[in-house]
Protein backbone atom coordinates (compact mmCIF):
# COMPACT_ATOMS: atom_id res chain seq x y z
CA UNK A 1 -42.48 -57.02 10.56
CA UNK A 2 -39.94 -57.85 8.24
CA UNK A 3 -35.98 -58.93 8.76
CA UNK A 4 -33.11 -57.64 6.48
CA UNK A 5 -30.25 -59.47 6.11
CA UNK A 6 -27.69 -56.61 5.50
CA UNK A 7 -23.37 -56.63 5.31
CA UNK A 8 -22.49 -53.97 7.47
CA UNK A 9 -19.13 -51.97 7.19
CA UNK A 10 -17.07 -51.49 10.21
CA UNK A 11 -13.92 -50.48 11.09
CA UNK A 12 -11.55 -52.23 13.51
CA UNK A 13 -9.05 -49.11 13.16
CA UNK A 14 -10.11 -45.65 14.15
CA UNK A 15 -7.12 -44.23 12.92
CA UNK A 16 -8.21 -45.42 9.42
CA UNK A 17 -8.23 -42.49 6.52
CA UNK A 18 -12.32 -41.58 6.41
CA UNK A 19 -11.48 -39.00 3.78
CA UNK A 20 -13.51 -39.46 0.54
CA UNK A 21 -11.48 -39.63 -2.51
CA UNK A 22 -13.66 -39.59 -5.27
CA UNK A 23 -17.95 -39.34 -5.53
CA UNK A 24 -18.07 -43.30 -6.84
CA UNK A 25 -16.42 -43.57 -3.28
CA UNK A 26 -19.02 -41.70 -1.49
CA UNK A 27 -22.20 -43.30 -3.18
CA UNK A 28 -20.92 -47.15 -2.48
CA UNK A 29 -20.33 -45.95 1.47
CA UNK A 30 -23.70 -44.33 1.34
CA UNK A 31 -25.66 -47.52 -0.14
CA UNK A 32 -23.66 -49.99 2.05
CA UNK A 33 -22.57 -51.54 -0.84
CA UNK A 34 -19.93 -54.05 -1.23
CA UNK A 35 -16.89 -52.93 -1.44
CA UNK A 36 -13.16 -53.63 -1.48
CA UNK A 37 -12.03 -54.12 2.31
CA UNK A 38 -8.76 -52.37 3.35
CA UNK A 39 -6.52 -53.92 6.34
CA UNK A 40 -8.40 -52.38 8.38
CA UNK A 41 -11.99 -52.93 7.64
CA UNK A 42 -14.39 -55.61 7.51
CA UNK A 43 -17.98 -56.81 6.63
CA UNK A 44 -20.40 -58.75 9.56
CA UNK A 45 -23.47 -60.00 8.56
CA UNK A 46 -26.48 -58.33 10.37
CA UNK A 47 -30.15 -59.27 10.89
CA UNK A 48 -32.07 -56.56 11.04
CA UNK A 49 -35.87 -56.18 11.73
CA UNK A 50 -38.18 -53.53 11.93
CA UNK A 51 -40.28 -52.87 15.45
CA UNK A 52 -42.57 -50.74 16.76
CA UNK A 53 -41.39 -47.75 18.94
CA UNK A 54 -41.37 -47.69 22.39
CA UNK A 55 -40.07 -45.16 25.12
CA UNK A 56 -36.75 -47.09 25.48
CA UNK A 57 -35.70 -45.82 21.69
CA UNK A 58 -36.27 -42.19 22.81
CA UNK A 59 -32.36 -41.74 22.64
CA UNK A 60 -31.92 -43.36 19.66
CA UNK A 61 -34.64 -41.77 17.83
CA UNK A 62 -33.83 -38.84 19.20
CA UNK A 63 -29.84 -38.90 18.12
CA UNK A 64 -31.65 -40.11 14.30
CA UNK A 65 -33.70 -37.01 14.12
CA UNK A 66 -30.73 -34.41 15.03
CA UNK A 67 -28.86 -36.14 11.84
CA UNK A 68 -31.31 -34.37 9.72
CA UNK A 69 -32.64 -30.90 11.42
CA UNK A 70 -28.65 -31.11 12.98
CA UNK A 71 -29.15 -27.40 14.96
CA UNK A 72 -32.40 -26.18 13.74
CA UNK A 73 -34.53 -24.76 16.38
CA UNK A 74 -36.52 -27.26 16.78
CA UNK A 75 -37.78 -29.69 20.13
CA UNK A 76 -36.38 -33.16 18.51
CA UNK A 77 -37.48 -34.87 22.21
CA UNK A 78 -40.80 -33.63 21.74
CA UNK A 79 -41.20 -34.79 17.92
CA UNK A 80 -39.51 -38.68 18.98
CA UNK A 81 -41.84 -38.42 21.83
CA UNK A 82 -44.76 -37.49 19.46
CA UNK A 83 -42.90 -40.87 17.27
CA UNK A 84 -43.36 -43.11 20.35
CA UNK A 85 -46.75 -42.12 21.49
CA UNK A 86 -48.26 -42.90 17.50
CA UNK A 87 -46.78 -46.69 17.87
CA UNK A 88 -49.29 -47.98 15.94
CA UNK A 89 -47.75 -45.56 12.71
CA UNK A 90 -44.17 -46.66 12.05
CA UNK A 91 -40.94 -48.63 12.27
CA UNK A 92 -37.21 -48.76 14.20
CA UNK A 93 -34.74 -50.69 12.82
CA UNK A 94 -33.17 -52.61 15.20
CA UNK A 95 -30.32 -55.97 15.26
CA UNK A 96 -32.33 -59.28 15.63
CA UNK A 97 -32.32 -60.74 18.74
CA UNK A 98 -30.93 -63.66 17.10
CA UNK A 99 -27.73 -62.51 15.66
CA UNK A 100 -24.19 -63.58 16.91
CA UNK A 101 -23.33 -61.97 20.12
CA UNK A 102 -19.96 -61.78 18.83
CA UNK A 103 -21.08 -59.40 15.90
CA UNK A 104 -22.62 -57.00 18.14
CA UNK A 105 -19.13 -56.83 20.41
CA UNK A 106 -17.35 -56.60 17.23
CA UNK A 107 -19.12 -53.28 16.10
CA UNK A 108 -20.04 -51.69 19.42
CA UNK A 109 -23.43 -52.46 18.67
CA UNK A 110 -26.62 -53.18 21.24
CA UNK A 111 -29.53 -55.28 20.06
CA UNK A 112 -31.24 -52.51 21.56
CA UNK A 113 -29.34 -49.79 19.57
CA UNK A 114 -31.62 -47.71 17.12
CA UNK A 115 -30.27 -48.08 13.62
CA UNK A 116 -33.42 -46.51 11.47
CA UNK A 117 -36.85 -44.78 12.17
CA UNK A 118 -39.23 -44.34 9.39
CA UNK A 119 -42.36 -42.51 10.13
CA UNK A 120 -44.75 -39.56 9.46
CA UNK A 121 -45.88 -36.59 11.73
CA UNK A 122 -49.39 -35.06 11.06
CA UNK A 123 -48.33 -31.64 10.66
CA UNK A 124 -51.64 -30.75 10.13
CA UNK A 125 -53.48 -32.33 13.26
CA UNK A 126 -50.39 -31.63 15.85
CA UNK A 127 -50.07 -27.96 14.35
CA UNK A 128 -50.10 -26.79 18.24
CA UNK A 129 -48.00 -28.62 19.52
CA UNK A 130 -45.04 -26.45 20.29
CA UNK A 131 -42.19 -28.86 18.54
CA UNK A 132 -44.45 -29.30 15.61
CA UNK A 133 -45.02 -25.21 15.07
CA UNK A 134 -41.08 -25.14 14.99
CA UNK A 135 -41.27 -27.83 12.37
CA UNK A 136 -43.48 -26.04 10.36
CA UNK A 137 -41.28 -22.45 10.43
CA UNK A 138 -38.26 -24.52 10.04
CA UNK A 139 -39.97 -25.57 6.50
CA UNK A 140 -41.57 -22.27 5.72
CA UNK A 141 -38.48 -20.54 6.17
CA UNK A 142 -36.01 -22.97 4.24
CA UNK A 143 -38.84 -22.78 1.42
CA UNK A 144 -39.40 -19.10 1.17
CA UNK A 145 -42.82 -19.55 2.33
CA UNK A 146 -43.83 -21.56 -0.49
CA UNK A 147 -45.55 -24.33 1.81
CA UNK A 148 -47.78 -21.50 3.13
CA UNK A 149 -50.64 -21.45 1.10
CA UNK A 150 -50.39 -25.92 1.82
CA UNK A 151 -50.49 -24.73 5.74
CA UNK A 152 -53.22 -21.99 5.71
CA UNK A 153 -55.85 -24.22 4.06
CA UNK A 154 -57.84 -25.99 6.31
CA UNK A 155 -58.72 -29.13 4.04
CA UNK A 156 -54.58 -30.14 3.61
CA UNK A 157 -53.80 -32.77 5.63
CA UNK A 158 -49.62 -32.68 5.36
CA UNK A 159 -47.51 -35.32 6.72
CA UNK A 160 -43.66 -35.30 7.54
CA UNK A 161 -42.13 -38.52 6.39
CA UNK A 162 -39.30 -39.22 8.47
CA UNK A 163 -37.02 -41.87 6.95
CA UNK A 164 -33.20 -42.19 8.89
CA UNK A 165 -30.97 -44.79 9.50
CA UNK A 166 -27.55 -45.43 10.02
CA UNK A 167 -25.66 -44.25 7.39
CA UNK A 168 -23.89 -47.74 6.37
CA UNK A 169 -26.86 -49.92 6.00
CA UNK A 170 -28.12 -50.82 2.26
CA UNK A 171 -31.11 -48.78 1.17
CA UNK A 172 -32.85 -52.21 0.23
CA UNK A 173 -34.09 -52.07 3.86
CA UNK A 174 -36.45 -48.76 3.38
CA UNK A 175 -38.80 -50.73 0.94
CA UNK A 176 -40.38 -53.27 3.44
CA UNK A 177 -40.62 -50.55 6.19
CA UNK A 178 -41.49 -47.78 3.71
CA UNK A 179 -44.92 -50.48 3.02
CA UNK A 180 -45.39 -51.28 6.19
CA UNK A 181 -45.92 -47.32 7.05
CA UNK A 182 -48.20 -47.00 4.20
CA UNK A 183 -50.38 -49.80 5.47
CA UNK A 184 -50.11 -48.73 8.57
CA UNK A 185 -51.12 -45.24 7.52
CA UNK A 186 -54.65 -47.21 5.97
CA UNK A 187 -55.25 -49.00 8.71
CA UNK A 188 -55.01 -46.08 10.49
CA UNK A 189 -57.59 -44.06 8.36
CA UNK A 190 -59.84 -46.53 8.54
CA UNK A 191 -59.96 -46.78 12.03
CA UNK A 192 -60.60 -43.11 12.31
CA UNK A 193 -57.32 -41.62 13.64
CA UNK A 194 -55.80 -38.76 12.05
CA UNK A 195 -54.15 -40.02 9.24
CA UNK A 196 -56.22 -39.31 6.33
CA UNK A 197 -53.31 -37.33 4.30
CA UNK A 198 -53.29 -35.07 1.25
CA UNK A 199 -50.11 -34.21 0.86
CA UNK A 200 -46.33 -35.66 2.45
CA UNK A 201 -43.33 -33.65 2.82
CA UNK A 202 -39.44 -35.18 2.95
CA UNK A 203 -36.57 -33.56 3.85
CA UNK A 204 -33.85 -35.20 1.87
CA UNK A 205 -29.71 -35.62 3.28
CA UNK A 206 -27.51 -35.30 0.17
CA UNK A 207 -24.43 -33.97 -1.03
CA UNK A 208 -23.26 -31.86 -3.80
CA UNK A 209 -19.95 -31.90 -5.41
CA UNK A 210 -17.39 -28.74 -5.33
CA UNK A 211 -14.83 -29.78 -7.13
CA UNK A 212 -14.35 -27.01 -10.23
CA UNK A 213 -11.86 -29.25 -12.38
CA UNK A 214 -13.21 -30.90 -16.29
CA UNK A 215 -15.11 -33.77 -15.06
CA UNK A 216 -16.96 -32.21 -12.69
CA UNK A 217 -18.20 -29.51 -14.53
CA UNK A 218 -19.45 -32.18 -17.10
CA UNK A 219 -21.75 -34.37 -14.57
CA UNK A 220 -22.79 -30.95 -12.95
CA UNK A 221 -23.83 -30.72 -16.04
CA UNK A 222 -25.74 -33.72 -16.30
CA UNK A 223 -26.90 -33.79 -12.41
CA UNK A 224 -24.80 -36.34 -11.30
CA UNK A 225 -22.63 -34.07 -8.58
CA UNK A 226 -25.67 -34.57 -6.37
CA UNK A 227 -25.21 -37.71 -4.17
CA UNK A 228 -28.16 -38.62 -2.21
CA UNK A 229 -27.18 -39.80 1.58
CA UNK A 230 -30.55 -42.71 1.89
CA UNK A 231 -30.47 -43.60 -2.13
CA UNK A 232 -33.88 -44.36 -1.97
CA UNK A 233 -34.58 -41.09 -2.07
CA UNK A 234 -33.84 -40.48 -5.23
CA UNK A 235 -36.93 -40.99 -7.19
CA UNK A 236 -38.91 -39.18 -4.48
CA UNK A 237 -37.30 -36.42 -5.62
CA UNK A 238 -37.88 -36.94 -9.33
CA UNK A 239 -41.59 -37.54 -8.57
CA UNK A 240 -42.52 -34.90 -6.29
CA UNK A 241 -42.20 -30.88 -6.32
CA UNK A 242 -38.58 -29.75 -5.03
CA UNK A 243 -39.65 -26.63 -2.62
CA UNK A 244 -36.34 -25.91 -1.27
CA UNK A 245 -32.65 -26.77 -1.10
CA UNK A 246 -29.57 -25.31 1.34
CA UNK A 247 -26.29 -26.23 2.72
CA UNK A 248 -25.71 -27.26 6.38
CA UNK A 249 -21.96 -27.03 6.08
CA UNK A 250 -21.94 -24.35 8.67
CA UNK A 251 -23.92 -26.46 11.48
CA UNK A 252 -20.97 -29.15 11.20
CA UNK A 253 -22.61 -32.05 10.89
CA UNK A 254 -21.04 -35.87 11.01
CA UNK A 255 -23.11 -38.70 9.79
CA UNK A 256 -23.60 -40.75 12.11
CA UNK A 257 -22.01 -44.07 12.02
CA UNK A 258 -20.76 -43.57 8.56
CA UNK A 259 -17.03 -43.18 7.59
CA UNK A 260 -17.02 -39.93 6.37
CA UNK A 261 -17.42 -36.42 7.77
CA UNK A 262 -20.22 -34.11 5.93
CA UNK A 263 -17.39 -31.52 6.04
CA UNK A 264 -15.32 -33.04 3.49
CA UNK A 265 -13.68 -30.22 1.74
CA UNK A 266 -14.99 -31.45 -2.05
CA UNK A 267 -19.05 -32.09 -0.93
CA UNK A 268 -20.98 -29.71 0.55
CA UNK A 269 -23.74 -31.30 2.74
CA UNK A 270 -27.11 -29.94 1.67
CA UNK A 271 -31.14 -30.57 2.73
CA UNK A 272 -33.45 -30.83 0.23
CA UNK A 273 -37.28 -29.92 0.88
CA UNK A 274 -39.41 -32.49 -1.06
CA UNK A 275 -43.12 -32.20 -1.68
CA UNK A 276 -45.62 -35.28 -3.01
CA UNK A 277 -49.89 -36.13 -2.97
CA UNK A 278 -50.83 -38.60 -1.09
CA UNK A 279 -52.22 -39.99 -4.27
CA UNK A 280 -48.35 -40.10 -5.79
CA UNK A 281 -46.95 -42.40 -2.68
CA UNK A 282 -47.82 -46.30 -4.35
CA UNK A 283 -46.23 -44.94 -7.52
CA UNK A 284 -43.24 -43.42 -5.24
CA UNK A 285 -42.53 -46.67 -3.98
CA UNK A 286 -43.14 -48.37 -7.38
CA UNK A 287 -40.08 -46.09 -8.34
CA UNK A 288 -38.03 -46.69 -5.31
CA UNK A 289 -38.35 -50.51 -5.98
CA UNK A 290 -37.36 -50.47 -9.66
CA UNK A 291 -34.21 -47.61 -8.78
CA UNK A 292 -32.81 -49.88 -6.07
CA UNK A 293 -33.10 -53.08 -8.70
């Protein structure tokens, strides 16, 4: 699979301020963008590449996954064990086994450490298996039951993308791994296995602005108080159906890794329920390549 060379933030101080000022603030921590280094930061450079999943990544895949449902009732062992047994379907993100030792001591990173999963459950073909029925109310009921006609009808075959990292790695990284699942996917389909989808649902991180003062109310306005957590996400958005959106403020969430806590008094932390076709998904990632140029 692919490597990514990436700059990653990290900080030598934990006492540093991880408050966000301002929303141009949030967006450059969220893409991993460069950005102006305080005493007590610095950039490494990072090799990343992408590997197949295998049952040492359970925690790490695991920890990914509760980043995104956070507290929702739902079996996130069984789901990354569902990840790990489909192998064949998917990516981790993990350092290269190449990199500086030094780098990894710096950041209090493993070479084995998880960094990103992007994948896609069946919810169709696993629809009795017990984590994968809580999946499915989890969605139903954060969409006001408008997936349930999708559900009921026997000839939809609905995936769940999954697509998490870390929070301070660039979002350049999801286009090589978000190919490599769709091939993946046809290979798959050709070979039989049950990934002949009609339909792909994403559950989007992202953040909405609560400031009340001029400016805000102006790119409210305009839709720029949202700030998407993986920017690639974006476009998906723009293409496909929007079925539901809520905060998680209440479930207190951190990002992990990042340098900012989803509680921030001026962003409330929301999930956004994303529908797209199967037959949408090259132009999705057509879009994805020419947002993140």
């Amino acid at each position: 699979m692919a490597n990514f060379n990436s700059k990653r933030p990290i900080e030598e101080d934990s006492s540093s301020d991880s408050s966000v000022e301002d929303e141009d603030d949030l967006q450059d921590e969220e893409m991993g963008e460069d950005e102006e280094i305080g005493e007590n930061d610095k950039e490494i450079q990072v090799e990343f590449a992408g590997q197949s999943p295998i049952a040492e990544d359970y925690h790490g895949i695991k920890s990914l996954l509760y980043q995104l449902f956070l507290k929702a009732h739902i079996n996130l062992g069984g789901l990354t064990e569902l990840i790990i047994q489909q192998n064949y379907i998917g990516s981790i993100l993990q350092q290269c086994g190449d990199s500086d030792d030094t780098d990894s001591e710096e950041d209090g990173s493993s070479q084995d450490e998880v960094f990103g999963v992007t994948s896609v459950i069946n919810l169709s073909h696993h629809k009795d298996v017990e984590c994968v029925k809580e999946v499915r109310k989890y969605l139903l009921e954060k969409t006001k039951k408008k997936l349930a006609e999708l559900f009921n009808s026997s000839s939809n075959k609905i995936g769940l993308l999954l697509n998490e990292r870390f929070i301070n790695i660039p979002p350049q990284v999801s286009v090589p791994l978000l190919e490599n699942l769709c091939k993946e996917i046809a290979e798959a389909k050709e070979a039989g296995k049950p990934f002949d989808f009609t339909h792909f649902i994403l559950i989007s991180k992202l953040h909405e602005s609560t400031r009340k003062d001029p400016e805000s109310k102006k790119k409210k306005a305009k839709g720029a108080d949202i700030l998407f957590v993986n920017a690639e996400e974006e476009p998906i958005s723009e293409v496909g159906q929007v079925l539901g959106e809520f905060s998680v403020r209440s479930e207190s969430d951190s990002a992990v890794s990042g340098t900012w806590d989803e509680d921030d008094e001026q962003f409330d932390p929301k999930r956004r329920i994303v529908l797209i076709t199967a037959a949408q998904l090259p132009d999705v990632l057509i879009k994805i390549k020419e947002f993140l140029e």
